[in-house]
PDB file of N, CA and C in Angstrom:
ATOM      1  N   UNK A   1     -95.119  15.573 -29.687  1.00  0.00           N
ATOM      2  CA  UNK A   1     -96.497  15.197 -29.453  1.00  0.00           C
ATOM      3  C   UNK A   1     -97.347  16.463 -29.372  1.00  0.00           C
ATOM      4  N   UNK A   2     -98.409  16.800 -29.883  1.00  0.00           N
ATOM      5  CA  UNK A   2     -99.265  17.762 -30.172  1.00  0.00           C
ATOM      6  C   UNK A   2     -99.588  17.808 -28.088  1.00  0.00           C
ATOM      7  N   UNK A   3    -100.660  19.064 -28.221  1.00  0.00           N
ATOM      8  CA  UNK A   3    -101.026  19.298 -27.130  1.00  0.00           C
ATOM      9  C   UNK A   3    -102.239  19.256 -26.955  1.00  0.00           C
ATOM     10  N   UNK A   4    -102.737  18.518 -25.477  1.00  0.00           N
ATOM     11  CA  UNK A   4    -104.212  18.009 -25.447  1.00  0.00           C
ATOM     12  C   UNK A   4    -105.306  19.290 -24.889  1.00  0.00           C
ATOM     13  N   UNK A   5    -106.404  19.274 -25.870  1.00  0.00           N
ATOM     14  CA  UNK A   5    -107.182  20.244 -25.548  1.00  0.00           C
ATOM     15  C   UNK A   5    -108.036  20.253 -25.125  1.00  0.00           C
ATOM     16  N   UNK A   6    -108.542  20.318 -23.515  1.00  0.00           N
ATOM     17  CA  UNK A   6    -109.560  19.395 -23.011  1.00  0.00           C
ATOM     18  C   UNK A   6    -110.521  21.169 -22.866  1.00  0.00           C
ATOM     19  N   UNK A   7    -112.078  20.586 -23.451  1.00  0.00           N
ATOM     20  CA  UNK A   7    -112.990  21.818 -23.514  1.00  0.00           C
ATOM     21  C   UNK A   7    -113.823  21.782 -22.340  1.00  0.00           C
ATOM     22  N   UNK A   8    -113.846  23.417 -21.349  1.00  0.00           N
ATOM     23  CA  UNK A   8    -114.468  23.067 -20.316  1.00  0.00           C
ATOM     24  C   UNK A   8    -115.644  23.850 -20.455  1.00  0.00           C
ATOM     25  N   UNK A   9    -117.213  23.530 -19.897  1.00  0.00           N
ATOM     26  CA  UNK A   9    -118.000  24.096 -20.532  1.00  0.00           C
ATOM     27  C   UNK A   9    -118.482  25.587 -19.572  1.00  0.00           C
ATOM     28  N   UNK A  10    -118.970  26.746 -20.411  1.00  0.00           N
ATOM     29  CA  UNK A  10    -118.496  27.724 -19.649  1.00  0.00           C
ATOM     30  C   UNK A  10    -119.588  28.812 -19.209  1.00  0.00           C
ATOM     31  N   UNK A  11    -120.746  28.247 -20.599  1.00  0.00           N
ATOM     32  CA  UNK A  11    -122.029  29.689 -20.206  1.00  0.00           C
ATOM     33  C   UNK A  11    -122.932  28.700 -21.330  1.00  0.00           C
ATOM     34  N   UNK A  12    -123.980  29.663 -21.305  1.00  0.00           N
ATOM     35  CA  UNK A  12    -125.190  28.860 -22.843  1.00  0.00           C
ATOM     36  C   UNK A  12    -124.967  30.291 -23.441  1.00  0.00           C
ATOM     37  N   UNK A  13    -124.818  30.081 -24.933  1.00  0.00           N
ATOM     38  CA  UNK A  13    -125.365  31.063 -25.860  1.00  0.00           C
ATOM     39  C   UNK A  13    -126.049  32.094 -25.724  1.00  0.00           C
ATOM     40  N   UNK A  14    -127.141  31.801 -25.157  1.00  0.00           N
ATOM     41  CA  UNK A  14    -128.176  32.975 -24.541  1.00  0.00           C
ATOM     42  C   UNK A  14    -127.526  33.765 -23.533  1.00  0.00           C
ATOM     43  N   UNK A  15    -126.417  32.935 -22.801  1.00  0.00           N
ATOM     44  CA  UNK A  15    -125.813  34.126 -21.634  1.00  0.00           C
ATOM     45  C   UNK A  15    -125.134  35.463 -22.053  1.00  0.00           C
ATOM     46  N   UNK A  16    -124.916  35.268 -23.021  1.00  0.00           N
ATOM     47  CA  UNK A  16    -123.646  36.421 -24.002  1.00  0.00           C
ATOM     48  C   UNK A  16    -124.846  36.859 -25.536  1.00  0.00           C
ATOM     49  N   UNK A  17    -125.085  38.141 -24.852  1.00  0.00           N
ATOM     50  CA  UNK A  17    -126.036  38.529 -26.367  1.00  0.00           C
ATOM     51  C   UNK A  17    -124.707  39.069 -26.977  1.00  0.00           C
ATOM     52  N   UNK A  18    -125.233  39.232 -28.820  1.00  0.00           N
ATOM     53  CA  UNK A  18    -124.172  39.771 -29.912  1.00  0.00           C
ATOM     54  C   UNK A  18    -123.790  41.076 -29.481  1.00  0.00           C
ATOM     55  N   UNK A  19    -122.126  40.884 -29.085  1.00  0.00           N
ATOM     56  CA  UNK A  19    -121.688  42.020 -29.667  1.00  0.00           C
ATOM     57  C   UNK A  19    -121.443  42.830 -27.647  1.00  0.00           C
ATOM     58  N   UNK A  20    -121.499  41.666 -27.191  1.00  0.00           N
ATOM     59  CA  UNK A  20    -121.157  41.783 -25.568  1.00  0.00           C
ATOM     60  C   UNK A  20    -120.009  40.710 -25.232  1.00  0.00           C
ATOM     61  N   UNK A  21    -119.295  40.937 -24.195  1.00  0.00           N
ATOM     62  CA  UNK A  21    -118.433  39.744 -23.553  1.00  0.00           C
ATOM     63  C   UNK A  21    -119.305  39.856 -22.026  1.00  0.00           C
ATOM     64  N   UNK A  22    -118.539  38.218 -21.493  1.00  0.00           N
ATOM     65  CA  UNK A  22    -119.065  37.875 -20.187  1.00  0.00           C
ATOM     66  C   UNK A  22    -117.837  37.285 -19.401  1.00  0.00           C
ATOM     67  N   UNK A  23    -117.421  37.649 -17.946  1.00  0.00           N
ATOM     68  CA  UNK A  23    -116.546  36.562 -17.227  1.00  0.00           C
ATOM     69  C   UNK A  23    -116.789  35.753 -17.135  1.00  0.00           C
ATOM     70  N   UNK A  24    -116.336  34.385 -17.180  1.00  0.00           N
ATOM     71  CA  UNK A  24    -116.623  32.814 -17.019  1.00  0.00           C
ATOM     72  C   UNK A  24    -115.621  32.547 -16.635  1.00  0.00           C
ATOM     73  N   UNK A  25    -115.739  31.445 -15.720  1.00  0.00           N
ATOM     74  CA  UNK A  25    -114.248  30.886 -14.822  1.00  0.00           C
ATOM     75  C   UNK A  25    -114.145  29.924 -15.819  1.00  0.00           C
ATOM     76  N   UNK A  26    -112.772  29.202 -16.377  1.00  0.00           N
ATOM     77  CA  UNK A  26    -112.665  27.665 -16.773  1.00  0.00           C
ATOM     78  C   UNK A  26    -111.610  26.774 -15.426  1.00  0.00           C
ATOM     79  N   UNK A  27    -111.094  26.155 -16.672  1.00  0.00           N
ATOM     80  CA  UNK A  27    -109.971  25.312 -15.741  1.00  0.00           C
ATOM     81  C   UNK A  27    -109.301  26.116 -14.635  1.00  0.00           C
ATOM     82  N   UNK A  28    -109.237  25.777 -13.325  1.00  0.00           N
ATOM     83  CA  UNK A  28    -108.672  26.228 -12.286  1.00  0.00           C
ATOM     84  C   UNK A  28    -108.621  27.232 -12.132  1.00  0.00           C
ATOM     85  N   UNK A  29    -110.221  28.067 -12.406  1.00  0.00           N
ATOM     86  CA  UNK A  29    -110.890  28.536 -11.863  1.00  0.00           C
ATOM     87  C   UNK A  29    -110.405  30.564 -12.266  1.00  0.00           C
ATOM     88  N   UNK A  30    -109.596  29.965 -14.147  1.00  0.00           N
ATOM     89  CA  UNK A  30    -109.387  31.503 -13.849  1.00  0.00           C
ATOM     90  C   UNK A  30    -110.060  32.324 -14.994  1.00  0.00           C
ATOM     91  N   UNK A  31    -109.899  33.595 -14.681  1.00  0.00           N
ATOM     92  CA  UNK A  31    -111.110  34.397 -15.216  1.00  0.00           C
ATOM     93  C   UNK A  31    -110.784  34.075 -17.062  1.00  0.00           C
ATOM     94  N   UNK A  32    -111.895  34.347 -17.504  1.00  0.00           N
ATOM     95  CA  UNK A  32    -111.742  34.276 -18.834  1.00  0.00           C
ATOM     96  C   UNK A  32    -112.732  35.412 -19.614  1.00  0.00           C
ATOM     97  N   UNK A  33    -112.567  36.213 -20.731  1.00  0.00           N
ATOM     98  CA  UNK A  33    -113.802  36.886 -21.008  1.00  0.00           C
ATOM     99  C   UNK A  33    -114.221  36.181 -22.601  1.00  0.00           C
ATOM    100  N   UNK A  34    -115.379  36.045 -22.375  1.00  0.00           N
ATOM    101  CA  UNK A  34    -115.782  35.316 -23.691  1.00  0.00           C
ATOM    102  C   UNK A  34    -116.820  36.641 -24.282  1.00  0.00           C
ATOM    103  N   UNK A  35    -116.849  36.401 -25.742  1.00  0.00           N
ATOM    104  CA  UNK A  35    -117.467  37.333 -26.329  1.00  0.00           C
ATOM    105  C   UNK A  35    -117.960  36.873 -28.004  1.00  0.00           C
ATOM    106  N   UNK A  36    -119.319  37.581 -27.688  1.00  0.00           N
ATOM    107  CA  UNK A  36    -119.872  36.794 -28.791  1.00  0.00           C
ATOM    108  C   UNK A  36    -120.380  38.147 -29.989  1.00  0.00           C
ATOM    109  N   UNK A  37    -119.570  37.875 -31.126  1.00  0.00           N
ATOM    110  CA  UNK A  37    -119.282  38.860 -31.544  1.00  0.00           C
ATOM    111  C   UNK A  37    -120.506  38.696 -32.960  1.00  0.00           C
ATOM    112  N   UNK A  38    -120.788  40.099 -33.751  1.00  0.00           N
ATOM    113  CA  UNK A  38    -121.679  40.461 -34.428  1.00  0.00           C
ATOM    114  C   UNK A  38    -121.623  39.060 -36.070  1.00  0.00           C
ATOM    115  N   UNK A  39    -120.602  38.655 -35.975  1.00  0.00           N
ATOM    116  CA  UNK A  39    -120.008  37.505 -36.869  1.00  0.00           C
ATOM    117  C   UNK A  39    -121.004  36.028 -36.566  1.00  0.00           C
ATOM    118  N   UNK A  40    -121.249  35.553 -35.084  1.00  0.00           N
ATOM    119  CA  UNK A  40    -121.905  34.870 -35.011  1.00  0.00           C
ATOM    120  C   UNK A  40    -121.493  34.147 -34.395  1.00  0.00           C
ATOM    121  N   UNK A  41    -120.083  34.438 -33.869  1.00  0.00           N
ATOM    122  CA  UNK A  41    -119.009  33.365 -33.308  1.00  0.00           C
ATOM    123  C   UNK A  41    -118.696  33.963 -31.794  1.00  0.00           C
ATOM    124  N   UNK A  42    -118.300  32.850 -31.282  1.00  0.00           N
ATOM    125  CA  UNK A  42    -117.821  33.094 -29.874  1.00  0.00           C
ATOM    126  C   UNK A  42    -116.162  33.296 -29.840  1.00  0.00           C
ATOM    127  N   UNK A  43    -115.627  34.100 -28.905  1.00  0.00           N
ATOM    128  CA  UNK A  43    -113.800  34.742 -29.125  1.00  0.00           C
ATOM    129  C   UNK A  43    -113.745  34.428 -27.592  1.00  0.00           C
ATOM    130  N   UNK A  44    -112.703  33.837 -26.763  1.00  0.00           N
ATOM    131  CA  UNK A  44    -112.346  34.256 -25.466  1.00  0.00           C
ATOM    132  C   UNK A  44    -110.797  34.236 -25.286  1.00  0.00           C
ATOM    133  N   UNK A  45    -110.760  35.393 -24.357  1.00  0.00           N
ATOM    134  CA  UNK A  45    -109.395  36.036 -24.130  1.00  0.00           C
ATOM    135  C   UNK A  45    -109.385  36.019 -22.611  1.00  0.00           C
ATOM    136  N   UNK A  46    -108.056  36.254 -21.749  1.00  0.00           N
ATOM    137  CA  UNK A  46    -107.646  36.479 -21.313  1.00  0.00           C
ATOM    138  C   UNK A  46    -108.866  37.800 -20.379  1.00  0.00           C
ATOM    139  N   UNK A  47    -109.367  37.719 -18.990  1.00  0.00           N
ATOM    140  CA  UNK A  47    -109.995  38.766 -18.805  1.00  0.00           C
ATOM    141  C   UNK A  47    -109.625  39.812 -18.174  1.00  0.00           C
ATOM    142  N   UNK A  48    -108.562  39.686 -17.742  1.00  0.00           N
ATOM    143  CA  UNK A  48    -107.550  40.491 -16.968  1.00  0.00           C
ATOM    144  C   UNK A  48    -106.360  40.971 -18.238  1.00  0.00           C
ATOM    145  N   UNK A  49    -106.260  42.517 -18.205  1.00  0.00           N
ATOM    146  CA  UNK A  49    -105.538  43.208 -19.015  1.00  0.00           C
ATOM    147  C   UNK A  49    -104.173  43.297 -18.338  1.00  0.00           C
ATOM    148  N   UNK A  50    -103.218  43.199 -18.719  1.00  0.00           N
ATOM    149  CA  UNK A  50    -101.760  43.031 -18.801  1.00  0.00           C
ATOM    150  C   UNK A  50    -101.563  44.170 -18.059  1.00  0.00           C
ATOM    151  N   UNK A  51    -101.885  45.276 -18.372  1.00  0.00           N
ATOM    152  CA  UNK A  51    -101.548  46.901 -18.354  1.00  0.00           C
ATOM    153  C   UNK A  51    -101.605  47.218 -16.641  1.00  0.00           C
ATOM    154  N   UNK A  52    -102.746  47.141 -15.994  1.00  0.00           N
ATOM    155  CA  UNK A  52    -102.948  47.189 -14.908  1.00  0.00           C
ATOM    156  C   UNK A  52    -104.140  46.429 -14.076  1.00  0.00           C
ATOM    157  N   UNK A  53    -104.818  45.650 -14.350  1.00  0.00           N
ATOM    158  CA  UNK A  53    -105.155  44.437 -14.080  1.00  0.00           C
ATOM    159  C   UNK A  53    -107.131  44.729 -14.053  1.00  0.00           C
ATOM    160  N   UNK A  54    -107.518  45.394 -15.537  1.00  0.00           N
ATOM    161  CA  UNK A  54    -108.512  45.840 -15.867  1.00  0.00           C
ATOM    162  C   UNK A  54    -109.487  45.074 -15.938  1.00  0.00           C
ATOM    163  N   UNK A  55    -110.537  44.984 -16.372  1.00  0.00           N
ATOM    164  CA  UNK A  55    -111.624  44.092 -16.872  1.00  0.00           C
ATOM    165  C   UNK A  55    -112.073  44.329 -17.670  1.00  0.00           C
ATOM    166  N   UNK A  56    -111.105  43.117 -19.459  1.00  0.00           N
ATOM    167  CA  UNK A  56    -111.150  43.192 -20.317  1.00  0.00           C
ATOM    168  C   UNK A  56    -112.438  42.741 -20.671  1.00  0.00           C
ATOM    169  N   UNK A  57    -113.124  42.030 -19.748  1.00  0.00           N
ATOM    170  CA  UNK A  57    -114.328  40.942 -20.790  1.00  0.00           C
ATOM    171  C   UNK A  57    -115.475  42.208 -20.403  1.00  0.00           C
ATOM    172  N   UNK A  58    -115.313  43.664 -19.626  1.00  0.00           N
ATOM    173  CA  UNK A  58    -116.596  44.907 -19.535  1.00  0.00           C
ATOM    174  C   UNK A  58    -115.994  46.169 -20.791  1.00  0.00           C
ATOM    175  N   UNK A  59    -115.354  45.527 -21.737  1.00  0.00           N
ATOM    176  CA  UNK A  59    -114.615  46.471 -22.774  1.00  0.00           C
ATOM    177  C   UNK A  59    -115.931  46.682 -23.723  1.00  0.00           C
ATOM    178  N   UNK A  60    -115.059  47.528 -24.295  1.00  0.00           N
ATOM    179  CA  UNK A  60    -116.857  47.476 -25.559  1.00  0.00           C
ATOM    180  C   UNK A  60    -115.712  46.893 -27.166  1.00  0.00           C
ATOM    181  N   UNK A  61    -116.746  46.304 -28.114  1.00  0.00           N
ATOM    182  CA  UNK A  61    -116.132  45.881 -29.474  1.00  0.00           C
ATOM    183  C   UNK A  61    -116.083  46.707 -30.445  1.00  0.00           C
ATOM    184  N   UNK A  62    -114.751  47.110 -30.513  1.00  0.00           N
ATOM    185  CA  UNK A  62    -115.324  47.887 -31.844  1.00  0.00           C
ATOM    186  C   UNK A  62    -114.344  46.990 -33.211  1.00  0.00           C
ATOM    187  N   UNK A  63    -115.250  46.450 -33.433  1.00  0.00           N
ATOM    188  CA  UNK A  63    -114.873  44.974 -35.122  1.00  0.00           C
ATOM    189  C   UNK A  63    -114.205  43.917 -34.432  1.00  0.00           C
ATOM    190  N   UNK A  64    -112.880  43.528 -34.273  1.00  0.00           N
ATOM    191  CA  UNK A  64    -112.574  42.205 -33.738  1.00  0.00           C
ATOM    192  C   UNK A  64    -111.745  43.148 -32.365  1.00  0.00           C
ATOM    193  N   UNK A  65    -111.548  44.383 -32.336  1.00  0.00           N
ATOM    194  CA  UNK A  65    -110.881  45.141 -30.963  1.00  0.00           C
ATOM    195  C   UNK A  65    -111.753  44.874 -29.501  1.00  0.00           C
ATOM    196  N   UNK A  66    -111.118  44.448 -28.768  1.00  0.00           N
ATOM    197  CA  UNK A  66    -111.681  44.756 -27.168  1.00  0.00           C
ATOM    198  C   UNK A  66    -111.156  46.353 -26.794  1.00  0.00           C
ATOM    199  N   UNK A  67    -111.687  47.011 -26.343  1.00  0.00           N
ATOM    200  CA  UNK A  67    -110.972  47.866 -25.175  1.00  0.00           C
ATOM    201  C   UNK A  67    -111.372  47.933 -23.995  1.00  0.00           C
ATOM    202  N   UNK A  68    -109.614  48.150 -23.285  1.00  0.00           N
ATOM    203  CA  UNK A  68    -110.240  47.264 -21.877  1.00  0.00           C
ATOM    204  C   UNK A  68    -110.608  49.010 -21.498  1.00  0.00           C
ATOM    205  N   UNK A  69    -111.625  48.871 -20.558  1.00  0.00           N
ATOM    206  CA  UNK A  69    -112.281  50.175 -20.141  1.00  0.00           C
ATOM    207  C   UNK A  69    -111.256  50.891 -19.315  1.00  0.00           C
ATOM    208  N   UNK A  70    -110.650  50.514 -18.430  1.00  0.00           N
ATOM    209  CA  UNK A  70    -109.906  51.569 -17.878  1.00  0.00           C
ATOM    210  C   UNK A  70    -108.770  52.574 -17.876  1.00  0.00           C
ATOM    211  N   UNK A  71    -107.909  51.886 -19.157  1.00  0.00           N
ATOM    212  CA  UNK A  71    -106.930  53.038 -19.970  1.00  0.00           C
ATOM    213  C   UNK A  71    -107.253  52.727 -21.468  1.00  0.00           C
ATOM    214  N   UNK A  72    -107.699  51.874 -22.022  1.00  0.00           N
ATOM    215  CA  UNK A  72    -107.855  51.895 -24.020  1.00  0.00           C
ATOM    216  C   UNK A  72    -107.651  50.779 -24.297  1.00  0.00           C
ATOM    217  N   UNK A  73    -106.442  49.960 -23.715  1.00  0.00           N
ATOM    218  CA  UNK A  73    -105.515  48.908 -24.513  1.00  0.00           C
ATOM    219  C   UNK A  73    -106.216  48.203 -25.070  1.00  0.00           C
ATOM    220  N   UNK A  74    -106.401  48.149 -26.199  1.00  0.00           N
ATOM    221  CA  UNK A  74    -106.871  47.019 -27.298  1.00  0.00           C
ATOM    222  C   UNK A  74    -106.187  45.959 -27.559  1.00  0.00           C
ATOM    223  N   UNK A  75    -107.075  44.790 -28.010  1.00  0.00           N
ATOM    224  CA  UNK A  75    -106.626  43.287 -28.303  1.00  0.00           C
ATOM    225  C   UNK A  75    -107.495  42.738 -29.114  1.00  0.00           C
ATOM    226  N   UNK A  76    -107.187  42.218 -29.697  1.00  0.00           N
ATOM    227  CA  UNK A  76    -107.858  41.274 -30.811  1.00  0.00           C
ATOM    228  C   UNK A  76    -108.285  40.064 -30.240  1.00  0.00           C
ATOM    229  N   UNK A  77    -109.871  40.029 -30.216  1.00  0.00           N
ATOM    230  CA  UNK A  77    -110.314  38.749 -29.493  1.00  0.00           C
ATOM    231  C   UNK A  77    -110.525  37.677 -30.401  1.00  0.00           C
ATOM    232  N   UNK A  78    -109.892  37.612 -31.776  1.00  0.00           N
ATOM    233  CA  UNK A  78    -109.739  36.486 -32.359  1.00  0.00           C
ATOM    234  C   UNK A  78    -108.095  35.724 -31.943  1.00  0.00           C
ATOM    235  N   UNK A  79    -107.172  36.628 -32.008  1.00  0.00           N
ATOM    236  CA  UNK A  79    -105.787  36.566 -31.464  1.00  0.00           C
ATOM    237  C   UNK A  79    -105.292  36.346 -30.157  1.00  0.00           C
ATOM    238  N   UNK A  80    -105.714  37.693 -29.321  1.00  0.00           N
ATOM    239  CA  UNK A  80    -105.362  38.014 -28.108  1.00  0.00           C
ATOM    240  C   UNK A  80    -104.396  39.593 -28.721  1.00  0.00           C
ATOM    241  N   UNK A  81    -103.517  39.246 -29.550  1.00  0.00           N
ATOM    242  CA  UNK A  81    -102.658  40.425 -30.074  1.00  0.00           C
ATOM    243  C   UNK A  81    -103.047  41.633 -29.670  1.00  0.00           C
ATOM    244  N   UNK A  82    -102.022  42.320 -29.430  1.00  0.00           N
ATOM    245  CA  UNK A  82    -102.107  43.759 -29.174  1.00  0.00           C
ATOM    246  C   UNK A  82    -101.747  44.151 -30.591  1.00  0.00           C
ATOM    247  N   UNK A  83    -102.186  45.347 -31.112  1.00  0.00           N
ATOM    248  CA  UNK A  83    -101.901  45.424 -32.178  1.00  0.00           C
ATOM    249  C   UNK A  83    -101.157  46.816 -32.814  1.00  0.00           C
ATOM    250  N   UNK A  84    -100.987  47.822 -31.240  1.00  0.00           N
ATOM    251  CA  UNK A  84    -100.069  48.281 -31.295  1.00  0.00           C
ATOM    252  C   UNK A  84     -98.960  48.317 -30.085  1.00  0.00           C
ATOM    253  N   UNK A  85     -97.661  48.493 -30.748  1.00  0.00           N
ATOM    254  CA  UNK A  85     -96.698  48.597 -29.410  1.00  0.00           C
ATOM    255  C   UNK A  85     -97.515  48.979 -28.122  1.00  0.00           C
ATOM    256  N   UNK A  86     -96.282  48.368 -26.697  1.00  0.00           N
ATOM    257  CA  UNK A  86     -95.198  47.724 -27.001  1.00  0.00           C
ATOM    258  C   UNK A  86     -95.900  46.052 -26.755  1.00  0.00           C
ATOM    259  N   UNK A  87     -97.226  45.635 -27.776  1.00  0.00           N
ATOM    260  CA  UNK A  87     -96.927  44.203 -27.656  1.00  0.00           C
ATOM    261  C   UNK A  87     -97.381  43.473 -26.453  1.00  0.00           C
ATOM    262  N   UNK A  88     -98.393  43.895 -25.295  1.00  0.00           N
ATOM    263  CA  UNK A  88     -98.501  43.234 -24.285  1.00  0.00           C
ATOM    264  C   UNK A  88     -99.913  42.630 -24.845  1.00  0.00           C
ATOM    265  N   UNK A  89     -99.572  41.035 -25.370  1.00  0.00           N
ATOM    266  CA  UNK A  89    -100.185  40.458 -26.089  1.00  0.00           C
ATOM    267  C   UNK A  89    -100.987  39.741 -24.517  1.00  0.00           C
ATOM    268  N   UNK A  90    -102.346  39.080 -24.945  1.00  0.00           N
ATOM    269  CA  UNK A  90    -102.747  37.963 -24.001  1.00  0.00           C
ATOM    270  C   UNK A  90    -103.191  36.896 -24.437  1.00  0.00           C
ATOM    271  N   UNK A  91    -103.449  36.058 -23.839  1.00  0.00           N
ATOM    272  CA  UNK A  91    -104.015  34.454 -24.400  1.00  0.00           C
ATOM    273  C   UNK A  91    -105.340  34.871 -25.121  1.00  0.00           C
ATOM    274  N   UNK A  92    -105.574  33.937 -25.984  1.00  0.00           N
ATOM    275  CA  UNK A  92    -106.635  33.808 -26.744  1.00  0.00           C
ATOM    276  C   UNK A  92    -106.786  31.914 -26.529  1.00  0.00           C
ATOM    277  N   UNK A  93    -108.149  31.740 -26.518  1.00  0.00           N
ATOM    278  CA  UNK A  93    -108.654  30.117 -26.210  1.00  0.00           C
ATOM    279  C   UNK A  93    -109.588  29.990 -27.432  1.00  0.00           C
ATOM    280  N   UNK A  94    -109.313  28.439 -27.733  1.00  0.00           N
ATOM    281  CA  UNK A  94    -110.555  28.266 -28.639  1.00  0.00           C
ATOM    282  C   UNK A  94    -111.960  27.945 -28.791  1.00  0.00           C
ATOM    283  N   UNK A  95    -112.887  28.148 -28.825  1.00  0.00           N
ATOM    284  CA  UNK A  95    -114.274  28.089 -28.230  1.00  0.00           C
ATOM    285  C   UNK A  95    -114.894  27.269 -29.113  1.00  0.00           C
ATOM    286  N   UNK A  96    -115.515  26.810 -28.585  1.00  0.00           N
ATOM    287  CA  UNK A  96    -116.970  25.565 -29.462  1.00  0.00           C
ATOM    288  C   UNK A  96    -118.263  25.423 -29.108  1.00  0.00           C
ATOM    289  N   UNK A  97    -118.874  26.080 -30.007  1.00  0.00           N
ATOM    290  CA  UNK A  97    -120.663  25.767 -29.462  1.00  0.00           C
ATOM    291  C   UNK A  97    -120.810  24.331 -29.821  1.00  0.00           C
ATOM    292  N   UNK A  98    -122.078  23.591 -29.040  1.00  0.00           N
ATOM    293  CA  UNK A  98    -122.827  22.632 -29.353  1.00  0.00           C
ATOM    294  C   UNK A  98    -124.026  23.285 -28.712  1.00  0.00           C
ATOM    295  N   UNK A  99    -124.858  23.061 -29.791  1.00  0.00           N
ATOM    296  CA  UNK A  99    -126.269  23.693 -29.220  1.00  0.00           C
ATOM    297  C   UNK A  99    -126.283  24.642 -28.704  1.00  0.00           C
ATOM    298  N   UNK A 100    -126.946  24.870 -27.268  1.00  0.00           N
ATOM    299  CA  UNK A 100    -126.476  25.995 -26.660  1.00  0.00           C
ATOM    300  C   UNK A 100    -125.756  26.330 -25.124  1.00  0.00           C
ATOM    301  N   UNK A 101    -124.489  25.544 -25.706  1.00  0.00           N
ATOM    302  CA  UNK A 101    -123.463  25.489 -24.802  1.00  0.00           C
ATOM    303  C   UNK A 101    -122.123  25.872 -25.506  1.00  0.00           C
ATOM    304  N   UNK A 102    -121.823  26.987 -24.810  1.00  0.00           N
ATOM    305  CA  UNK A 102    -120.057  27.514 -25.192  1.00  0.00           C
ATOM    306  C   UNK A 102    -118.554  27.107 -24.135  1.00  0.00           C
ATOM    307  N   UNK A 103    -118.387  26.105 -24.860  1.00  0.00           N
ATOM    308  CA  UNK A 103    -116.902  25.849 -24.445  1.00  0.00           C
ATOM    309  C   UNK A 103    -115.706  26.485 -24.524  1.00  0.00           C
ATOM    310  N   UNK A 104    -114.975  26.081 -23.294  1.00  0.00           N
ATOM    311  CA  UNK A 104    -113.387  27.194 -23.906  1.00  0.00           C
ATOM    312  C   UNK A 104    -112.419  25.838 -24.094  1.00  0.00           C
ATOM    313  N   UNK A 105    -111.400  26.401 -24.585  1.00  0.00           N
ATOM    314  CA  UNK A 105    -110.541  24.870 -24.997  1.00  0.00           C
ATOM    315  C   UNK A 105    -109.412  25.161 -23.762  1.00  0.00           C
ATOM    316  N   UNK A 106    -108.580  24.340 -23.186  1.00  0.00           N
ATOM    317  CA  UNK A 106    -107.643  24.470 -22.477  1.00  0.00           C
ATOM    318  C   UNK A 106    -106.632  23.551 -22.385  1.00  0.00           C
ATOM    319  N   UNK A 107    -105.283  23.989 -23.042  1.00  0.00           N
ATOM    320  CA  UNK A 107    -103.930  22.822 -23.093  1.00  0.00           C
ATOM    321  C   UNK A 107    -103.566  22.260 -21.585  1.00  0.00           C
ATOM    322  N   UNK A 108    -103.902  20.943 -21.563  1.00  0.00           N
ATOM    323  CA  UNK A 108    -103.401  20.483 -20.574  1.00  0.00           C
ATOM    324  C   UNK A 108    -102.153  20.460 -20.410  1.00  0.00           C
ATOM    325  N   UNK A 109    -102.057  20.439 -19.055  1.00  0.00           N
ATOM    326  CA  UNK A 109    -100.244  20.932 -18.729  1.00  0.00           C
ATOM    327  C   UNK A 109     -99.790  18.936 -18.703  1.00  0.00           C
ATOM    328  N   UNK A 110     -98.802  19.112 -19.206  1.00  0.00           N
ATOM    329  CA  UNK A 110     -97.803  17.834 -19.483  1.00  0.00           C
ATOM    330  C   UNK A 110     -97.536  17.506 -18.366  1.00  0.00           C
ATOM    331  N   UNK A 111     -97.639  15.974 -17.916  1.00  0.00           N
ATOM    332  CA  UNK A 111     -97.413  15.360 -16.285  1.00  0.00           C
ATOM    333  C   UNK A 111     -96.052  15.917 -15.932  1.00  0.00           C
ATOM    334  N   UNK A 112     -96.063  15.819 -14.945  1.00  0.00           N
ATOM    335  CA  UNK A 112     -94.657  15.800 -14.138  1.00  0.00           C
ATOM    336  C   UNK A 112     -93.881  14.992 -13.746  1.00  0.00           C
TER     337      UNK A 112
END
């Protein structure tokens, strides 16, 4: 059975100018950095960096790269991917404008 993707809504368009990210809480309340990139599209990742527990969504863009400000580590905010070793990849969510509201998508966890 596929997995259900319930979209929670997270900022307006106007909150995130091109070519900036923003923290937004979603589902249970955890950080997310969304970023609205020079393309026209909204990317959200993971806002907390793997490495030492940075703040990926105050990184600057350089093309689809985040870097998180406090040691470099880059990620692909279409992916999450790290794109060089060793691999400390993070979530990537799928986002949806309507008008001017940006959603993040989130797999509901399977009952218990």
């Amino acid at each position: 059975m596929a997995e259900e993707v319930k979209f929670v809504k997270v900022a307006r368009v106007s909150d995130i100018p091109i070519g900036e990210g923003k923290m937004v809480f979603g589902a249970q309340e955890k950080p997310i950095a969304v970023f609205h990139h020079e393309d026209g599209n909204f990317y959200a990742v993971n806002y907390i960096c793997p490495h030492m527990g940075g703040p990926i969504g105050e990184g600057k863009l350089r093309g689809y790269l985040v870097d998180c400000p406090w040691h470099g580590w880059s990620y692909d905010i279409r992916t999450g991917l790290d794109p060089h070793p060793p691999g400390h990849d993070i979530t990537a969510y799928e986002v949806k404008v309507e008008g001017d509201i940006v959603s993040v998508g989130w797999v509901k966890e399977p009952p218990r």
